[in-house]
C-alpha atoms as a PDB file:
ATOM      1  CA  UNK A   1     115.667 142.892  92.637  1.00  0.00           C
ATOM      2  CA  UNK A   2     115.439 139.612  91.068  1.00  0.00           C
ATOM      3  CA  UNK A   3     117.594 137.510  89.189  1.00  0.00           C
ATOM      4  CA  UNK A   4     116.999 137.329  85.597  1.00  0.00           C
ATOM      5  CA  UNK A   5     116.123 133.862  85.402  1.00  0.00           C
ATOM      6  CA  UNK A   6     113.174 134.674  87.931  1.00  0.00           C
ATOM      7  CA  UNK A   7     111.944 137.887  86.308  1.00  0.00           C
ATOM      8  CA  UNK A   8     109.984 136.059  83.846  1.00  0.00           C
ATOM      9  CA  UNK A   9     108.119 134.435  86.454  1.00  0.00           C
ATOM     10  CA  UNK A  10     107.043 138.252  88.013  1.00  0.00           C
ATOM     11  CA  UNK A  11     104.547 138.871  85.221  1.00  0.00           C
ATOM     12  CA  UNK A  12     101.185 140.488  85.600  1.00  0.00           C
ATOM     13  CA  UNK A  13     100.146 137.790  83.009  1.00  0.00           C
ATOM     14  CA  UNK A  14     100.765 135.212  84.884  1.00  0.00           C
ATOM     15  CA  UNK A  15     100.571 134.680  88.780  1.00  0.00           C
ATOM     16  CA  UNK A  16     100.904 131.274  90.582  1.00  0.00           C
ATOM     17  CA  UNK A  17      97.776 130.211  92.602  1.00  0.00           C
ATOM     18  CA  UNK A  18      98.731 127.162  93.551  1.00  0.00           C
ATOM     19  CA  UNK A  19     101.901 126.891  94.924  1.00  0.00           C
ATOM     20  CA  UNK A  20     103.460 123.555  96.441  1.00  0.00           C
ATOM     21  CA  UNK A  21     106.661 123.561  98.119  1.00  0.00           C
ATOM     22  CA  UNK A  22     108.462 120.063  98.202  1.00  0.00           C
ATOM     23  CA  UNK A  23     110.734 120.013 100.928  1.00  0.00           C
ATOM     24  CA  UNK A  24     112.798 117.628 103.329  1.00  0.00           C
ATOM     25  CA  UNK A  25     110.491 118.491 106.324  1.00  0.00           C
ATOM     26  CA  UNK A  26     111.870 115.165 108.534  1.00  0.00           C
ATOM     27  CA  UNK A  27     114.999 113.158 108.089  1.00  0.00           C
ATOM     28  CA  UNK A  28     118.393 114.129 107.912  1.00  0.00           C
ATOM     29  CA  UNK A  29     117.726 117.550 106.191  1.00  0.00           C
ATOM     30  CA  UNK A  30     115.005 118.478 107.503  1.00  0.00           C
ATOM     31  CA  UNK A  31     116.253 121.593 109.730  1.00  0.00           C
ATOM     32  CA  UNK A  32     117.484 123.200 106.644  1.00  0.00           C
ATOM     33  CA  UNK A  33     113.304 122.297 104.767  1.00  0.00           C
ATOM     34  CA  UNK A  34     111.978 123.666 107.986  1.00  0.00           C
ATOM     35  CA  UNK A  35     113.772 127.000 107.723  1.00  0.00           C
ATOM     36  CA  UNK A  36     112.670 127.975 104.508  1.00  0.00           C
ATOM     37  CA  UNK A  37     109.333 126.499 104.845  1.00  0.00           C
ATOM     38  CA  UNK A  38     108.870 129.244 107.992  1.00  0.00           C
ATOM     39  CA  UNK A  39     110.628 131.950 105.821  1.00  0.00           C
ATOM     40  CA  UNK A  40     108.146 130.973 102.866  1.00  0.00           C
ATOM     41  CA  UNK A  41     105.598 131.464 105.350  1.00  0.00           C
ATOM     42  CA  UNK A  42     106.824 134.494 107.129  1.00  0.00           C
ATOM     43  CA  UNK A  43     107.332 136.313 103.805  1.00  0.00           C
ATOM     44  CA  UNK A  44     103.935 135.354 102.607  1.00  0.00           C
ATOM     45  CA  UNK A  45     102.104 136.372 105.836  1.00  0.00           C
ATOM     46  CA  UNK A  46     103.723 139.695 105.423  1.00  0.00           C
ATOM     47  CA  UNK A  47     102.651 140.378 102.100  1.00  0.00           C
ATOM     48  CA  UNK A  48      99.176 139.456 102.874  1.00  0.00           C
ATOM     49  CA  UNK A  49      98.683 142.144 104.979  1.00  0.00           C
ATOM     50  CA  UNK A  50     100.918 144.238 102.650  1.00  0.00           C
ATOM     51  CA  UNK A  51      97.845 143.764  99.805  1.00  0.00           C
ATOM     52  CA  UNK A  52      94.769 142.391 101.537  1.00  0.00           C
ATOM     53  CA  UNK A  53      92.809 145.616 100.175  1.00  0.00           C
ATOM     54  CA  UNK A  54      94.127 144.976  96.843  1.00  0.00           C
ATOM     55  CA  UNK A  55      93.332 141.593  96.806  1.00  0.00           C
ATOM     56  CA  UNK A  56      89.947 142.024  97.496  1.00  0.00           C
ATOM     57  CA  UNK A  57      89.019 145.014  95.565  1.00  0.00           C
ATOM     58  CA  UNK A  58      90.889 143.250  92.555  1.00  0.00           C
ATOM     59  CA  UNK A  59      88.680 139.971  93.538  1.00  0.00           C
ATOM     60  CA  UNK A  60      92.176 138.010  93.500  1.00  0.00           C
ATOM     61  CA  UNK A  61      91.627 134.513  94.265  1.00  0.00           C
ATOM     62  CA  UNK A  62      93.906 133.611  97.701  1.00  0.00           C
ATOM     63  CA  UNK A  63      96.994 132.123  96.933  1.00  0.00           C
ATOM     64  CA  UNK A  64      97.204 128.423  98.305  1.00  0.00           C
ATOM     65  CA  UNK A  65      99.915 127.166  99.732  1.00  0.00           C
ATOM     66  CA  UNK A  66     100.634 122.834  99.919  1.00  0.00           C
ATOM     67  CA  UNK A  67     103.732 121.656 101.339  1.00  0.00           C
ATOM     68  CA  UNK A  68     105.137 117.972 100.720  1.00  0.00           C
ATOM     69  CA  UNK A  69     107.587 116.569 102.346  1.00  0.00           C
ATOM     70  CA  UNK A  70     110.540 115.055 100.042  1.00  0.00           C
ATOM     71  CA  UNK A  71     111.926 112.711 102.984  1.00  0.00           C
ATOM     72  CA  UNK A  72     109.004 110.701 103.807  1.00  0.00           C
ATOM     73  CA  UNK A  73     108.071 110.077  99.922  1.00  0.00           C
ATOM     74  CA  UNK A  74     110.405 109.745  96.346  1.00  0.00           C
ATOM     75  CA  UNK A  75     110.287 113.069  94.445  1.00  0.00           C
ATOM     76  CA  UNK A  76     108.543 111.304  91.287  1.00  0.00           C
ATOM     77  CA  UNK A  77     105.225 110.535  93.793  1.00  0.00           C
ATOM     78  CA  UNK A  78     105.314 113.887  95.538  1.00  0.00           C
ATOM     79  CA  UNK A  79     105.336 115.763  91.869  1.00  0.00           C
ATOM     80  CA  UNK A  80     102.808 113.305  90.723  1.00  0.00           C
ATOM     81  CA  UNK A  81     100.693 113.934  93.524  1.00  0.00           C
ATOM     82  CA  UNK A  82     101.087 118.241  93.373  1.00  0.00           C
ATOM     83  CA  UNK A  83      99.652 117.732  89.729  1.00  0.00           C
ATOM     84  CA  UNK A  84      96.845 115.645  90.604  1.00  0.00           C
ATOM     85  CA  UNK A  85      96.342 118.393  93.521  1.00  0.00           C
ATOM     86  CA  UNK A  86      96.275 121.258  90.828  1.00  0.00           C
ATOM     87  CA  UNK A  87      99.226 122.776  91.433  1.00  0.00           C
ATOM     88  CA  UNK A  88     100.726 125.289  89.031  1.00  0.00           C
ATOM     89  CA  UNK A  89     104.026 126.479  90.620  1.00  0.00           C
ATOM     90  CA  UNK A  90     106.512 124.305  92.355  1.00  0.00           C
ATOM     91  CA  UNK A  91     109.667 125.531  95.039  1.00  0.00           C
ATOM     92  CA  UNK A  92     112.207 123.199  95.909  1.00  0.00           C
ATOM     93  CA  UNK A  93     113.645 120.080  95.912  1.00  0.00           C
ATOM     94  CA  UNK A  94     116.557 121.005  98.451  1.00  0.00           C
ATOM     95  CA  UNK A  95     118.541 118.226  97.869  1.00  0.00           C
ATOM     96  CA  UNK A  96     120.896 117.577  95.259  1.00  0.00           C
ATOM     97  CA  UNK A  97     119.865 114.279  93.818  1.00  0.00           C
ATOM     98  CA  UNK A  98     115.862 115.268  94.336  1.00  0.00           C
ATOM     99  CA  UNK A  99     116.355 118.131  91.843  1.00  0.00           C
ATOM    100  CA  UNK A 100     118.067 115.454  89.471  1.00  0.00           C
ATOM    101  CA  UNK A 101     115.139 113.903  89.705  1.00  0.00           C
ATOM    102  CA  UNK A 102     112.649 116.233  89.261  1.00  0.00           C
ATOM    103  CA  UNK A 103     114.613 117.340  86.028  1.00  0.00           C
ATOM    104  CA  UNK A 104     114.548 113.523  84.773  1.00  0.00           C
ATOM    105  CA  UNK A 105     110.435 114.357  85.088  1.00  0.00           C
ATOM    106  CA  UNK A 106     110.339 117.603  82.949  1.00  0.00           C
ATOM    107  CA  UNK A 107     108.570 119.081  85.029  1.00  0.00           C
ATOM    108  CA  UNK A 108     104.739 120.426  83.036  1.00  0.00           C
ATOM    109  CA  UNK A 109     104.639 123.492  85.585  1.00  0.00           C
ATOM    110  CA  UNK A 110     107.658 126.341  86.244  1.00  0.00           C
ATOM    111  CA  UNK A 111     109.804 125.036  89.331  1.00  0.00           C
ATOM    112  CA  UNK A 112     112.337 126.748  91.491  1.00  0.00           C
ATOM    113  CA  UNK A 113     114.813 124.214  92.792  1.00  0.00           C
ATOM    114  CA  UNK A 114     116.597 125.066  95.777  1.00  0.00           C
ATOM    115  CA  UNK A 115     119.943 123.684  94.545  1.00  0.00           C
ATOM    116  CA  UNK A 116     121.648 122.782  91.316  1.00  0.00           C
ATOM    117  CA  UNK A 117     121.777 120.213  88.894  1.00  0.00           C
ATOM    118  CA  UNK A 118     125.627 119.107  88.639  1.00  0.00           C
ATOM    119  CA  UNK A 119     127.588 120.362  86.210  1.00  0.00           C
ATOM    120  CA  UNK A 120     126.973 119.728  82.642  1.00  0.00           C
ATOM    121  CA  UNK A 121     123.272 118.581  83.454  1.00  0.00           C
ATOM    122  CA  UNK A 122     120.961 120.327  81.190  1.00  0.00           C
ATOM    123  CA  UNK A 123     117.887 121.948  82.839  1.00  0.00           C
ATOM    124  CA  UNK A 124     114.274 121.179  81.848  1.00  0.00           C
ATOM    125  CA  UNK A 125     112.631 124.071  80.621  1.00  0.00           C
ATOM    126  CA  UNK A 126     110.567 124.574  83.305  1.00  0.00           C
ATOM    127  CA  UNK A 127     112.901 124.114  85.646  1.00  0.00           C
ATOM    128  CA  UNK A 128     114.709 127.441  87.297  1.00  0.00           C
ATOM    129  CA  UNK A 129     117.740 126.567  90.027  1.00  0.00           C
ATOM    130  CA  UNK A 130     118.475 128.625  93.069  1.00  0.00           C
ATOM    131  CA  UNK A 131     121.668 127.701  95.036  1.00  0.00           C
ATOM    132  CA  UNK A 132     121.742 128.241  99.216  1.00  0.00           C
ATOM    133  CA  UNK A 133     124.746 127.436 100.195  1.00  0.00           C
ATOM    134  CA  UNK A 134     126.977 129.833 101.298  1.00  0.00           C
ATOM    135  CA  UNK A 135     129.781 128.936  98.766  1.00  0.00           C
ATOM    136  CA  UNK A 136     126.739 130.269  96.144  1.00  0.00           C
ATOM    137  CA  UNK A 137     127.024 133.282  98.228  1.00  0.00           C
ATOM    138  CA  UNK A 138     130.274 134.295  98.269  1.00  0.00           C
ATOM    139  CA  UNK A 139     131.580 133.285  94.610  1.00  0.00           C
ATOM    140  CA  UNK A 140     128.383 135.828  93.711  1.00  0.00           C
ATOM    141  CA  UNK A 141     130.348 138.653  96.219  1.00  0.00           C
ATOM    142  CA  UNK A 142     133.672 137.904  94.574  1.00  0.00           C
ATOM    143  CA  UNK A 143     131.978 138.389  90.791  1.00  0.00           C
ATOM    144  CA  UNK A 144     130.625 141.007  91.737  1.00  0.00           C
ATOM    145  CA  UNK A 145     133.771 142.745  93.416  1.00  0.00           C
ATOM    146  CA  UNK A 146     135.846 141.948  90.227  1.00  0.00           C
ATOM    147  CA  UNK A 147     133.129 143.455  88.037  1.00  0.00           C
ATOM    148  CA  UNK A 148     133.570 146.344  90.489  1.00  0.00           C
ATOM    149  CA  UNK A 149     137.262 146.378  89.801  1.00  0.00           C
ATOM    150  CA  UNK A 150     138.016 146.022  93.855  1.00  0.00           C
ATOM    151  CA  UNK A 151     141.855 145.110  94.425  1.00  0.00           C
ATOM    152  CA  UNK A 152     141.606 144.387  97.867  1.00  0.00           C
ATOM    153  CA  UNK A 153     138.587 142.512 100.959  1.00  0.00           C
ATOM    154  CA  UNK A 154     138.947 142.793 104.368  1.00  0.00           C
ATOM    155  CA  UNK A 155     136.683 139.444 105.021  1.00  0.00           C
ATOM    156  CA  UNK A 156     135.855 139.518 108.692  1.00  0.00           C
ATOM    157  CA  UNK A 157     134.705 135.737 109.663  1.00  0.00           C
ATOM    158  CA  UNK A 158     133.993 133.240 112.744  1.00  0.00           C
ATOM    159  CA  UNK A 159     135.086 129.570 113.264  1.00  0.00           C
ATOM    160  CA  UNK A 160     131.884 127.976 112.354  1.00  0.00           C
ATOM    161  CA  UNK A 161     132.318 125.901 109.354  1.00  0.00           C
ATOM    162  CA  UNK A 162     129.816 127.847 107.017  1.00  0.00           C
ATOM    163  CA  UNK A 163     131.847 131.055 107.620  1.00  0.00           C
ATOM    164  CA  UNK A 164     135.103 128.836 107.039  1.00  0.00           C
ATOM    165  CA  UNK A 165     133.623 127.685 103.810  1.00  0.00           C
ATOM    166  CA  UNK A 166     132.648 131.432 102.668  1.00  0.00           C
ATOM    167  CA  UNK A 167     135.875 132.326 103.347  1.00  0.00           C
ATOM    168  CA  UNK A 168     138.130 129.918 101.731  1.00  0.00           C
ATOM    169  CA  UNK A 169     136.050 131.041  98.384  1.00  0.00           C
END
């Protein structure tokens, strides 16, 4: 199911065609760009054989895929450049200060950053935020075990740092 701010976007009405993904795909992030570039494209070569008849008996145009790479070129140029390239959906920034960034631009097309804007920052209208980190994760769980009315978690955990930081949530 998903999240209210991203139901609007699943609308019969209206269905991206064009979709570029701005990611850190070298430089110091770039493991974290690469894994949800190949989970972008995973999920996307699954549902094209999940409607490929539809598709073409509907006469659906493909859906195009362009993926820019935030680390080798400012945000600003990258968005710039997705516009010029016709895009009408964007996914990402990852990092912090590149979703800053692409707020400062108001962005003319919806975008789904992959991280927030820092408290008190007011999004762009366009602009939708999606959090990753695991601290998103587990202060989500512990909402929705209070809504839940739980009294008590067993939280079962390893020594790696991202389980250490899900934890101490």
């Amino acid at each position: 199911q998903l999240p209210m701010a991203l139901q609007e976007l699943d609308n019969e009405l209206w269905q991206p065609q064009n979709i570029g993904l701005m990611l850190p795909l070298s430089g110091p992030l770039a493991r974290a760009g690469r894994a949800v570039r190949d989970g972008f494209i995973s999920a996307y070569l699954h549902a094209a054989n999940l409607d490929s008849a539809d598709r073409v008996s509907a006469e659906l145009p493909a859906l195009q895929l362009t993926f820019y790479d935030t680390a080798r070129e400012p945000v600003a140029i990258v968005y710039e450049r997705a516009l010029l390239e016709g895009v009408d959906m964007l996914i990402g920034p990852l990092a912090k200060d590149a979703v800053a960034t692409l707020n400062d631009l108001n962005p003319e097309v919806p975008a789904l950053a992959l991280n927030y804007l820092d408290l008190g920052a007011t999004p762009s209208l366009n602009l939708l935020q999606l959090g990753l980190a695991i601290e998103d994760e587990a202060d989500t769980m512990v909402a929705r075990l209070l809504e839940d009315g739980a009294e008590r978690v067993l939280v079962f955990h390893n020594y790696e740092d991202w389980s250490l930081r899900a934890m101490r949530r």
